[in-house]
N, C-alpha and C. Protein backbone atom coordinates (compact mmCIF):
# COMPACT_ATOMS: atom_id res chain seq x y z
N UNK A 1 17.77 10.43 -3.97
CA UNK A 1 17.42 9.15 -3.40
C UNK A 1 17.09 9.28 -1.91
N UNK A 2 17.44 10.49 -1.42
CA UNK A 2 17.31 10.29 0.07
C UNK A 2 15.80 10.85 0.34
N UNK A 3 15.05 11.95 -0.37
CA UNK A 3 13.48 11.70 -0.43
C UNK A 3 13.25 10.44 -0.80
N UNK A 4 13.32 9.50 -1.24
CA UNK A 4 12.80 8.38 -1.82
C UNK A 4 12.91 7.59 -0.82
N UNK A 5 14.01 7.51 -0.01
CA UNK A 5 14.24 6.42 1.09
C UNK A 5 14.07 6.97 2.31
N UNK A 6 13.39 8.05 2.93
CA UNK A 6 13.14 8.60 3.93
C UNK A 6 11.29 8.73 3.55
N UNK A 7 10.71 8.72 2.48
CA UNK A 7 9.35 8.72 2.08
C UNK A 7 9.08 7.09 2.66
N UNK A 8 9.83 6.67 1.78
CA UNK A 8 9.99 4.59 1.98
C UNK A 8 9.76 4.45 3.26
N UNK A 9 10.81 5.11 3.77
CA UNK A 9 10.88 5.09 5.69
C UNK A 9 9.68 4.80 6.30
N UNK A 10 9.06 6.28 6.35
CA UNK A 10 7.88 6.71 7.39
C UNK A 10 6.67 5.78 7.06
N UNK A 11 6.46 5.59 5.15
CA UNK A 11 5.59 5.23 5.14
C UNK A 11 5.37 3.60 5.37
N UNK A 12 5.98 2.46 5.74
CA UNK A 12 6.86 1.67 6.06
C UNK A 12 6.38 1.39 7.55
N UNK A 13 6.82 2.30 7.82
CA UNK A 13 6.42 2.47 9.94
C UNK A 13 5.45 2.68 9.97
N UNK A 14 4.56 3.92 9.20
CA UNK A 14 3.10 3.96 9.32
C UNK A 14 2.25 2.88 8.94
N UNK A 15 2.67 2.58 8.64
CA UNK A 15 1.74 0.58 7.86
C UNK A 15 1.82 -0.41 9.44
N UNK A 16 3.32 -0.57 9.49
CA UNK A 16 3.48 -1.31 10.77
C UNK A 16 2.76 -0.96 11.54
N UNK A 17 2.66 0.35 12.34
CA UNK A 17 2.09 0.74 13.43
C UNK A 17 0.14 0.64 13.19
N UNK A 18 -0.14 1.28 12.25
CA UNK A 18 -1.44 0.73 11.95
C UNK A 18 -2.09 -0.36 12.12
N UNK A 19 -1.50 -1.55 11.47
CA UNK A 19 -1.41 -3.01 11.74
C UNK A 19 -1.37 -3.07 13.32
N UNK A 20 -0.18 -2.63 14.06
CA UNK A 20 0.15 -3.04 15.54
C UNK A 20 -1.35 -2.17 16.16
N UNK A 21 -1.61 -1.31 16.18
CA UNK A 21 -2.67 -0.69 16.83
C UNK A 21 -3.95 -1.27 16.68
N UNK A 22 -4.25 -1.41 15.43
CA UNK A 22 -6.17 -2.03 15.20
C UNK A 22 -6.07 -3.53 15.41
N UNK A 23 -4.97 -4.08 15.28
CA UNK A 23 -5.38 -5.42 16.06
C UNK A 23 -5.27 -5.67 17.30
N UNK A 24 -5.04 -4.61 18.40
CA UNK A 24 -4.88 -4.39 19.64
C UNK A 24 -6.05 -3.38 20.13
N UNK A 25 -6.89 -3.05 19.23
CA UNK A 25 -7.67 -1.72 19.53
C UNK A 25 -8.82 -2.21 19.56
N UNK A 26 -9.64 -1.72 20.70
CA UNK A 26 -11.74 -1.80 20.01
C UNK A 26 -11.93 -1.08 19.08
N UNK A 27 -11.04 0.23 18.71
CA UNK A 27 -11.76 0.91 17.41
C UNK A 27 -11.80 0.35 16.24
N UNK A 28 -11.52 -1.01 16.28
CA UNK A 28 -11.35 -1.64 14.73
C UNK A 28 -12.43 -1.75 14.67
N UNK A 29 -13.76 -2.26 14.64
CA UNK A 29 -14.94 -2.25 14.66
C UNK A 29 -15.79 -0.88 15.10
N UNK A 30 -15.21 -0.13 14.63
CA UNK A 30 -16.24 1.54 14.75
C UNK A 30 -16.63 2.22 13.51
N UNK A 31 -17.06 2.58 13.61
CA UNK A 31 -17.72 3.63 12.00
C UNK A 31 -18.42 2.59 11.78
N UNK A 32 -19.77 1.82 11.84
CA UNK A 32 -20.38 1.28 10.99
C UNK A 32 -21.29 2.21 11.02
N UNK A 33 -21.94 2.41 9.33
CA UNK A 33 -23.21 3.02 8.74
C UNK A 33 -22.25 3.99 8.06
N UNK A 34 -21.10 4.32 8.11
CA UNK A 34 -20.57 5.46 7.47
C UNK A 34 -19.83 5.46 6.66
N UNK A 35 -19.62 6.51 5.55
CA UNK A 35 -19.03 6.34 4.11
C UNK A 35 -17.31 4.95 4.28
N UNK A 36 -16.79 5.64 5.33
CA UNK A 36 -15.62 4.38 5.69
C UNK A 36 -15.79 3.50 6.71
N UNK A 37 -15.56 2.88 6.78
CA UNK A 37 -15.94 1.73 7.50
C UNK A 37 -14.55 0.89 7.88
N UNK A 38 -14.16 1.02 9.39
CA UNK A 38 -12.93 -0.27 9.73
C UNK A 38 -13.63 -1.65 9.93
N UNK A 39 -12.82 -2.42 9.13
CA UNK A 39 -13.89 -3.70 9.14
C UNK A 39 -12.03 -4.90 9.25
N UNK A 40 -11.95 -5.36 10.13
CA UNK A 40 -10.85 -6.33 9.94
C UNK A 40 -10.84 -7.26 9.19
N UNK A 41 -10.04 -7.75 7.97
CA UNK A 41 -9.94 -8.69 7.45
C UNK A 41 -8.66 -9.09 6.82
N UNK A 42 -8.31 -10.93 7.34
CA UNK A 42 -7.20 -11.12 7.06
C UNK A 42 -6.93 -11.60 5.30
N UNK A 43 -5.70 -10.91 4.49
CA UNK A 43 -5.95 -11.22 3.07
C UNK A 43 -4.54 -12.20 2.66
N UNK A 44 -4.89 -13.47 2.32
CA UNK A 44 -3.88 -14.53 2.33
C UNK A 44 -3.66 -14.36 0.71
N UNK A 45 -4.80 -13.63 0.22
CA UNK A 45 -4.20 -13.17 -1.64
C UNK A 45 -3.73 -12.53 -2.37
N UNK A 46 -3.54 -12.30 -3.32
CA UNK A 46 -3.52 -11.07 -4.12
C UNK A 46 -4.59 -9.99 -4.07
N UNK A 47 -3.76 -8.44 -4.15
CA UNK A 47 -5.37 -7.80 -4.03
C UNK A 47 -6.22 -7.82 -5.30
N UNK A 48 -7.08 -7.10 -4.66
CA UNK A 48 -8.61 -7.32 -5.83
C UNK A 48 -9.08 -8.64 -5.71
N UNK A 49 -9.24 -9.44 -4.82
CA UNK A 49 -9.25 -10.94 -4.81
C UNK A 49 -8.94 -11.68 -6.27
N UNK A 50 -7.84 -11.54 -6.45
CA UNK A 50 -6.98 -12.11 -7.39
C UNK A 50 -6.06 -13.23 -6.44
N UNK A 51 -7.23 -14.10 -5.84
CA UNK A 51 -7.21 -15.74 -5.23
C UNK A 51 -6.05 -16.62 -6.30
N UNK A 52 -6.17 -16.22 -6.98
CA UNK A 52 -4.57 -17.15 -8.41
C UNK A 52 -3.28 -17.26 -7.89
N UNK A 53 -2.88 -16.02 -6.96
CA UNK A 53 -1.61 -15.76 -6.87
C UNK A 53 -1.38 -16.25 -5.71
N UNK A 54 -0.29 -17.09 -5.01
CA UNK A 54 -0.26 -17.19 -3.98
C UNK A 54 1.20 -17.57 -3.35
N UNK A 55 1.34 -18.03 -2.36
CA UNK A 55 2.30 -18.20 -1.38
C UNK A 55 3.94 -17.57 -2.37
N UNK A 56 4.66 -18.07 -2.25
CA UNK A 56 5.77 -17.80 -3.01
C UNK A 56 5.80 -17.11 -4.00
N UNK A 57 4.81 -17.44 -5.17
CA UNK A 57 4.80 -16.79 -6.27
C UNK A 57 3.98 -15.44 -6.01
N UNK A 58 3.85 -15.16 -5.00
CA UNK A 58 3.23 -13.79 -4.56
C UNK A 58 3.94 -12.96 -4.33
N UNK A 59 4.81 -13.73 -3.10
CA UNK A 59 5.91 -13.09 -2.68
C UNK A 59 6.96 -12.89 -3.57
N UNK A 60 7.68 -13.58 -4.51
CA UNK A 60 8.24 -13.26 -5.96
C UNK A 60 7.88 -12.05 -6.34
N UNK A 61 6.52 -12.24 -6.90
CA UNK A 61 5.73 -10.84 -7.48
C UNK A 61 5.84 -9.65 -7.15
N UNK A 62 5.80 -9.97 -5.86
CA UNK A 62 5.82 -8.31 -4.95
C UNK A 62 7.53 -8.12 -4.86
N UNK A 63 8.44 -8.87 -4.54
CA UNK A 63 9.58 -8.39 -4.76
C UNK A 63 9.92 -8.16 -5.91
N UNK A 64 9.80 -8.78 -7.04
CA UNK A 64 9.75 -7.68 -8.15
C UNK A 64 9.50 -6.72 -8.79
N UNK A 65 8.48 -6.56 -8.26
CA UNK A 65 7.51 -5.31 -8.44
C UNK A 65 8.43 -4.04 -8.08
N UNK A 66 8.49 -4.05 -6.06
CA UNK A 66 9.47 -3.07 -5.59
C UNK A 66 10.51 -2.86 -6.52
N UNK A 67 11.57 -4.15 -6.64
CA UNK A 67 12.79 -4.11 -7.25
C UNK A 67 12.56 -2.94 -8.61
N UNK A 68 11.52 -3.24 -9.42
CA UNK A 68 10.92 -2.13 -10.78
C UNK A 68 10.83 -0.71 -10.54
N UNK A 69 10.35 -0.97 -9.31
CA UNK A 69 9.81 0.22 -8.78
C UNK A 69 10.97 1.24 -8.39
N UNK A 70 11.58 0.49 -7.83
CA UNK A 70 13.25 1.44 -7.04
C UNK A 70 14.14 1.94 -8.55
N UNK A 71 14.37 0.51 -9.57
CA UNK A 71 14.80 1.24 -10.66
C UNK A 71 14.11 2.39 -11.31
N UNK A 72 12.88 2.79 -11.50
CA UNK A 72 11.80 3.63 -11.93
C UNK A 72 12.40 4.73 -11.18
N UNK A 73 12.27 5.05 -9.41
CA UNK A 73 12.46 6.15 -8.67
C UNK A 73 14.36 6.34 -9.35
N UNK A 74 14.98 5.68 -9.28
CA UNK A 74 16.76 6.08 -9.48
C UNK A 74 16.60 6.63 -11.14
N UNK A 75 15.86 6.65 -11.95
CA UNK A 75 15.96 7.39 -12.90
C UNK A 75 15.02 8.47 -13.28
N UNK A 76 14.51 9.24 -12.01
CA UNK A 76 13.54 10.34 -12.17
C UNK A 76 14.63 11.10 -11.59
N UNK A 77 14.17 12.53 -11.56
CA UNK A 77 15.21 13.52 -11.12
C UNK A 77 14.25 14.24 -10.39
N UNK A 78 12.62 14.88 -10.87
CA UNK A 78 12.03 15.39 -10.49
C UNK A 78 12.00 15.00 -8.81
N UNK A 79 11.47 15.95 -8.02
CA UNK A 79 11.12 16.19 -6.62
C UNK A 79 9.79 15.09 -6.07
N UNK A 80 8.51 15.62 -7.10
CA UNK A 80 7.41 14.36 -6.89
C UNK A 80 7.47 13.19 -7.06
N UNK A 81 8.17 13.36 -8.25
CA UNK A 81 8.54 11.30 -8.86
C UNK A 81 9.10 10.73 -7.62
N UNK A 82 10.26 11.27 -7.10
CA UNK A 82 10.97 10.09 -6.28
C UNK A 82 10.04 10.36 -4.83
N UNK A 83 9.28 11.72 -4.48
CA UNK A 83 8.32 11.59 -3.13
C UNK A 83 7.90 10.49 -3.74
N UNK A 84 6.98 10.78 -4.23
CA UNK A 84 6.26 9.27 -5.00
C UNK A 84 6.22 8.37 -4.93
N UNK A 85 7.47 8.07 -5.66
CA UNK A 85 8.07 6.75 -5.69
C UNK A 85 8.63 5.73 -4.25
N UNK A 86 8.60 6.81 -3.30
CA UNK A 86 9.22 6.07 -1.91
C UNK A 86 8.27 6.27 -1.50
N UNK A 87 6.91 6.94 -1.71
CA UNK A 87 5.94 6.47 -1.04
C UNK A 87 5.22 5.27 -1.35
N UNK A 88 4.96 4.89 -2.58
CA UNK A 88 4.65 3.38 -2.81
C UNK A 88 5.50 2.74 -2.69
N UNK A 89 7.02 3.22 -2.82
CA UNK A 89 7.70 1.74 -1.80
C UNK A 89 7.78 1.32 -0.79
N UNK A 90 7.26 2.38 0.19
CA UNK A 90 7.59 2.03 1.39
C UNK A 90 5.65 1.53 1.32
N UNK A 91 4.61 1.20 0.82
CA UNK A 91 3.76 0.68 1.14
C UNK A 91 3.91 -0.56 0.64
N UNK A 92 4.51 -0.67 -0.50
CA UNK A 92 4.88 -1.68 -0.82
C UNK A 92 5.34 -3.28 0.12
N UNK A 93 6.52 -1.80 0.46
CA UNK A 93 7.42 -2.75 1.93
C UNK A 93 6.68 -2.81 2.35
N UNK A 94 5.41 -2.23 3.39
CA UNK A 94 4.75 -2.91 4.31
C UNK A 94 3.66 -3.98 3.92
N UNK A 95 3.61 -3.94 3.21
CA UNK A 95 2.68 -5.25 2.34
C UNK A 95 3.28 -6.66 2.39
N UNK A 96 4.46 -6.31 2.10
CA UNK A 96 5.60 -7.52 1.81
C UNK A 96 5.83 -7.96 3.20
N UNK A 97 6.06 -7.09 3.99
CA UNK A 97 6.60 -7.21 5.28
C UNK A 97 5.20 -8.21 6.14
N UNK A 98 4.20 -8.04 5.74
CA UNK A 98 3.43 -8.81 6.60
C UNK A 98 2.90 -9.77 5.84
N UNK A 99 3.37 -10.11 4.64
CA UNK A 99 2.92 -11.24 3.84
C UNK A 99 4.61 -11.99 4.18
N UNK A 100 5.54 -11.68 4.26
CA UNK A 100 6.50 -12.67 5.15
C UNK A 100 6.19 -12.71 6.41
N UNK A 101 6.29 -11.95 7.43
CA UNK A 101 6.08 -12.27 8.72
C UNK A 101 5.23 -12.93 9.30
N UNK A 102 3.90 -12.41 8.48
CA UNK A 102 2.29 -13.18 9.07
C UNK A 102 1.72 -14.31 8.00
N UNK A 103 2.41 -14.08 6.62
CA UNK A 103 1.69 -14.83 5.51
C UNK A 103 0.38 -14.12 5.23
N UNK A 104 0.06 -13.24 5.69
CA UNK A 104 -1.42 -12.66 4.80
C UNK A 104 -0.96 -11.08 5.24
N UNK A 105 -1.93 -10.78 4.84
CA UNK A 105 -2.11 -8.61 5.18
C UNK A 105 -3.27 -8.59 6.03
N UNK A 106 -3.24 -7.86 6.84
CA UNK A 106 -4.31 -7.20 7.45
C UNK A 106 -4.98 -5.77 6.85
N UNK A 107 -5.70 -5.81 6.55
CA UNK A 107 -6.85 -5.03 5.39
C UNK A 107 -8.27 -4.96 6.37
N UNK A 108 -8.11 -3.21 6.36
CA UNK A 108 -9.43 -2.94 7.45
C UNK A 108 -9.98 -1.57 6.84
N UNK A 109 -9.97 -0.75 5.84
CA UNK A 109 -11.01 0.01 5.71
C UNK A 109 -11.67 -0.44 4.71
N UNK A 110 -13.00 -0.16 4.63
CA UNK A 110 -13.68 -0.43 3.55
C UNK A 110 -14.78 0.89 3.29
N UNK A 111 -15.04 0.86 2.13
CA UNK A 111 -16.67 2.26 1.80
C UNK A 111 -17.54 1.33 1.08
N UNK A 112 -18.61 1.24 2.44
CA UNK A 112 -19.70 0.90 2.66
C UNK A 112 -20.67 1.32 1.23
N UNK A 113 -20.49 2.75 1.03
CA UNK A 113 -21.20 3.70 -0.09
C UNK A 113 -20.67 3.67 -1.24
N UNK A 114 -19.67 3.42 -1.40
CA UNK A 114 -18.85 3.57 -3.00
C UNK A 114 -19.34 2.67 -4.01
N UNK A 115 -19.25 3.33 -5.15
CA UNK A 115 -20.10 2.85 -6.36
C UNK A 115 -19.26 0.92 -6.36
N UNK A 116 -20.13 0.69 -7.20
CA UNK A 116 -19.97 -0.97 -7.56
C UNK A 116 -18.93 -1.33 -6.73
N UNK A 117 -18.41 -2.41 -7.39
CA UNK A 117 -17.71 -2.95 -6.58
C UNK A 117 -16.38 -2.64 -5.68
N UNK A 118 -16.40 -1.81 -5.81
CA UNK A 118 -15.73 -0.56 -4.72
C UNK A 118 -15.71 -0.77 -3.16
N UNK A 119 -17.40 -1.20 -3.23
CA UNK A 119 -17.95 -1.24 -1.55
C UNK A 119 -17.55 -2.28 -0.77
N UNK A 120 -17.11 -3.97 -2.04
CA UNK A 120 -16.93 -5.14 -1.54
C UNK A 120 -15.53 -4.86 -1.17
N UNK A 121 -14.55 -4.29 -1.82
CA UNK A 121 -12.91 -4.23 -1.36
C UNK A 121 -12.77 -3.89 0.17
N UNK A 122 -11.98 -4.31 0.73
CA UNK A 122 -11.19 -3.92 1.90
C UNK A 122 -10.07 -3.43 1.70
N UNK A 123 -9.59 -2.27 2.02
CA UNK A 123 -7.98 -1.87 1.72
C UNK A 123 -7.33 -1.62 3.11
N UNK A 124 -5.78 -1.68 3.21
CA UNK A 124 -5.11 -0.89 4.17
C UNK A 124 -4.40 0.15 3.99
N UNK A 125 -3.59 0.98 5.09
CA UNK A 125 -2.75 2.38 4.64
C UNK A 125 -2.24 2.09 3.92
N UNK A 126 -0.93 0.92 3.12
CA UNK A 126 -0.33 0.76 2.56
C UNK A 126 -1.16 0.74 1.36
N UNK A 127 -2.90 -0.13 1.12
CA UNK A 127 -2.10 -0.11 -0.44
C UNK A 127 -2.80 1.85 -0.86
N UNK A 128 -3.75 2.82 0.20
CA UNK A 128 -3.14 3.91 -0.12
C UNK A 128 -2.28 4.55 -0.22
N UNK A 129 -0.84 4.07 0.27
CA UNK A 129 0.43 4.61 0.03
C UNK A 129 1.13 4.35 -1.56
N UNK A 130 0.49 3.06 -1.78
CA UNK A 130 0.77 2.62 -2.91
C UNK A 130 0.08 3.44 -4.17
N UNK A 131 -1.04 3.60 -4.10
CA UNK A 131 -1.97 3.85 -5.04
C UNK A 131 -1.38 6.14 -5.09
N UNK A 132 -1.54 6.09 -4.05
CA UNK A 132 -1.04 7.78 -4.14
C UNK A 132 0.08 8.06 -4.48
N UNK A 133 1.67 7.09 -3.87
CA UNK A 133 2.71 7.14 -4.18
C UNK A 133 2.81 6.89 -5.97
N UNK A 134 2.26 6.49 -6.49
CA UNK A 134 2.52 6.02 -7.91
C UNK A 134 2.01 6.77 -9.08
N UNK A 135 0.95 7.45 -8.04
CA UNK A 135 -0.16 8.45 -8.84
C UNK A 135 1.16 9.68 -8.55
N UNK A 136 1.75 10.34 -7.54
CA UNK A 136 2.43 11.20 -8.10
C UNK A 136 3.91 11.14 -8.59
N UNK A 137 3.86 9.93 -8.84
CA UNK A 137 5.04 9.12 -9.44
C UNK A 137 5.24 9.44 -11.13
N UNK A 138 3.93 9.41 -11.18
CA UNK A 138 2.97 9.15 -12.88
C UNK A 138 3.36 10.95 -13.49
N UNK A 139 2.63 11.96 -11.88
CA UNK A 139 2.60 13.62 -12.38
C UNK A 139 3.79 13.47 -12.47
N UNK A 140 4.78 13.30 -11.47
CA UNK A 140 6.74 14.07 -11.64
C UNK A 140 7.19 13.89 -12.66
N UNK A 141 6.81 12.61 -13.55
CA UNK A 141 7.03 11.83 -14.35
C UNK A 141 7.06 12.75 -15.59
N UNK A 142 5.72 13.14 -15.74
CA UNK A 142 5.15 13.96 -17.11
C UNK A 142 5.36 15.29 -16.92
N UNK A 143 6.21 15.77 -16.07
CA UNK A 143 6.49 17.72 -15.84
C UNK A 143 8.03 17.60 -16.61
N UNK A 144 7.89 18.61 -17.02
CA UNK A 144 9.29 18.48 -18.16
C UNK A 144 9.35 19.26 -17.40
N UNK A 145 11.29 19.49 -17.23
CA UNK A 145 12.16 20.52 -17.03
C UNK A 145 12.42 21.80 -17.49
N UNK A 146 12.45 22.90 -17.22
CA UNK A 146 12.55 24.13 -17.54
C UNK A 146 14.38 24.29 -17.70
């Protein structure tokens, strides 16, 4: 558990500080024309513009989610599962953390170039913490023990 809650940690702070920097920074508006693109935008919804979900029952959502999520990491044993697993929690947490504090997320990269509707999304570090943390959540998951 202590990879899991030291992964949670950093990645947690790295969300915060991201957030604290590009809304204080001119580089939020740099890279245009190029495969990534920082583009600021505030997201009062669910992602994927899944506009349905909102205020409370969002925040519900996402604390349950984590809550799933933490039981999931306390019954892996493997090394990746619980990296993993505290890495999408701790993006998690920072998701949550600025949908209480601010009521929306701040969401600033986007790819300009990426197939279909790919190009319209905006994401932040977190929900790549999320999306990678879970993906090697998924491998630790499926490696059997020797």
């Amino acid at each position: 558990m202590i990879i899991a809650g030291l992964a949670a940690g950093i990645a947690a702070g790295l969300c915060t500080l991201a957030r604290w920097y590009l809304e204080r920074s001119s580089l939020r508006t740099t890279g245009r024309g190029g495969r990534a693109v920082l583009q600021p935008l505030y997201n009062e919804g669910a992602g994927f513009g899944c506009g349905w979900l909102w205020g409370r029952g969002l925040l519900a959502g996402s604390a349950a989610a984590l809550a799933a999520l933490l039981w999931e990491i306390r019954h892996h044993r493997g090394v990746l599962a619980k990296l993993g697993g505290g890495i999408a929690l701790g993006g998690g947490i920072g998701n949550l953390w600025e949908r209480i504090r601010y009521g929306r997320v701040f969401d600033y990269i986007r790819f300009p170039k990426a197939p279909g509707c790919l190009r319209q999304w905006v994401f932040n570090l977190a929900d790549f913490f999320i999306f990678i943390g879970i993906g090697c959540l998924l491998l630790g998951s499926l490696r059997r023990k020797k």
